[in-house]
N, C-alpha and C. Protein backbone atom coordinates (compact mmCIF):
# COMPACT_ATOMS: atom_id res chain seq x y z
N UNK A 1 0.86 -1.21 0.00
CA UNK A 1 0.00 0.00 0.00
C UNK A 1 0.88 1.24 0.00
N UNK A 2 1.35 1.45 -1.02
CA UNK A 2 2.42 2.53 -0.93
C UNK A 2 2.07 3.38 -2.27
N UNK A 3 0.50 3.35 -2.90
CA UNK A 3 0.02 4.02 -3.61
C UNK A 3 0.04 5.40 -3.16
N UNK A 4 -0.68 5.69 -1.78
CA UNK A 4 -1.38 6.63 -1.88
C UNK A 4 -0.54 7.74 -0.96
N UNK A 5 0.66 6.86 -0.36
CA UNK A 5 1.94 7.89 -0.27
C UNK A 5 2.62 8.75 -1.62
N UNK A 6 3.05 7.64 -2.17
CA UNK A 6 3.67 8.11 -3.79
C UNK A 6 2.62 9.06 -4.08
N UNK A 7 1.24 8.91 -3.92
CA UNK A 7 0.37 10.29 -4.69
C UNK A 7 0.66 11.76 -3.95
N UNK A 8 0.44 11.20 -2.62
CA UNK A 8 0.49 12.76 -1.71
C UNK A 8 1.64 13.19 -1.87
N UNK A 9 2.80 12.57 -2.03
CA UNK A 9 4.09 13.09 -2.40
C UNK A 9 4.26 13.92 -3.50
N UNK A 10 3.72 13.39 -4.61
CA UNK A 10 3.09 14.24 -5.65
C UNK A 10 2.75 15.24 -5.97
N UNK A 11 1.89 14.83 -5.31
CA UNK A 11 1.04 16.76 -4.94
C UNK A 11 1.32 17.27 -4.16
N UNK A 12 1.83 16.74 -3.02
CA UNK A 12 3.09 18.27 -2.37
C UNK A 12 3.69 19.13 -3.30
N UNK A 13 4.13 17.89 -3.74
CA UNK A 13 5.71 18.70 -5.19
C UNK A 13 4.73 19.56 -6.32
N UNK A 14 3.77 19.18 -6.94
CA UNK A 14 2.80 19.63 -7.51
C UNK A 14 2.76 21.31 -6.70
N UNK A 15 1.68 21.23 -5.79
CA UNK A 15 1.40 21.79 -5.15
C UNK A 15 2.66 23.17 -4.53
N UNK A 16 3.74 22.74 -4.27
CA UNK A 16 4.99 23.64 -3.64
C UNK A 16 5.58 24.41 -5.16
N UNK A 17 5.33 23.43 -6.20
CA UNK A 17 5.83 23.89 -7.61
C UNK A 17 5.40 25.65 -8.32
N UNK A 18 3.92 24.98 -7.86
CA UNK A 18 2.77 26.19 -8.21
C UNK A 18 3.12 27.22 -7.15
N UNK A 19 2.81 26.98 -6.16
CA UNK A 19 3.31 28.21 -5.08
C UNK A 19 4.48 28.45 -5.51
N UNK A 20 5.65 28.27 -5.63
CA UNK A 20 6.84 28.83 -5.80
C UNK A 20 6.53 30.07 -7.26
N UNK A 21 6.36 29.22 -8.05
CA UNK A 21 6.06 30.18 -9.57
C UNK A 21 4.70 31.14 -9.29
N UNK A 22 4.22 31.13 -8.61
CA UNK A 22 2.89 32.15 -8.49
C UNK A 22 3.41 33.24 -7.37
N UNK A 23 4.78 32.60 -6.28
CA UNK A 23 5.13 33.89 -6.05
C UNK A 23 6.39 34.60 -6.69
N UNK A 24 6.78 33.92 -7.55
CA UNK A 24 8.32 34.51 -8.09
C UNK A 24 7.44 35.33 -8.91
């Protein structure tokens, strides 16, 4: 069961990606 880690990991990085470029 190591799906739904690998996802949230994801979308952290997803997620931290967008914030970074929406404040630069």
């Amino acid at each position: 069961m190591n799906n739904p880690f690998k996802l949230d990991n994801k979308t952290a990085l997803v997620t931290g990606a967008s914030s970074g470029l929406g404040r630069e």
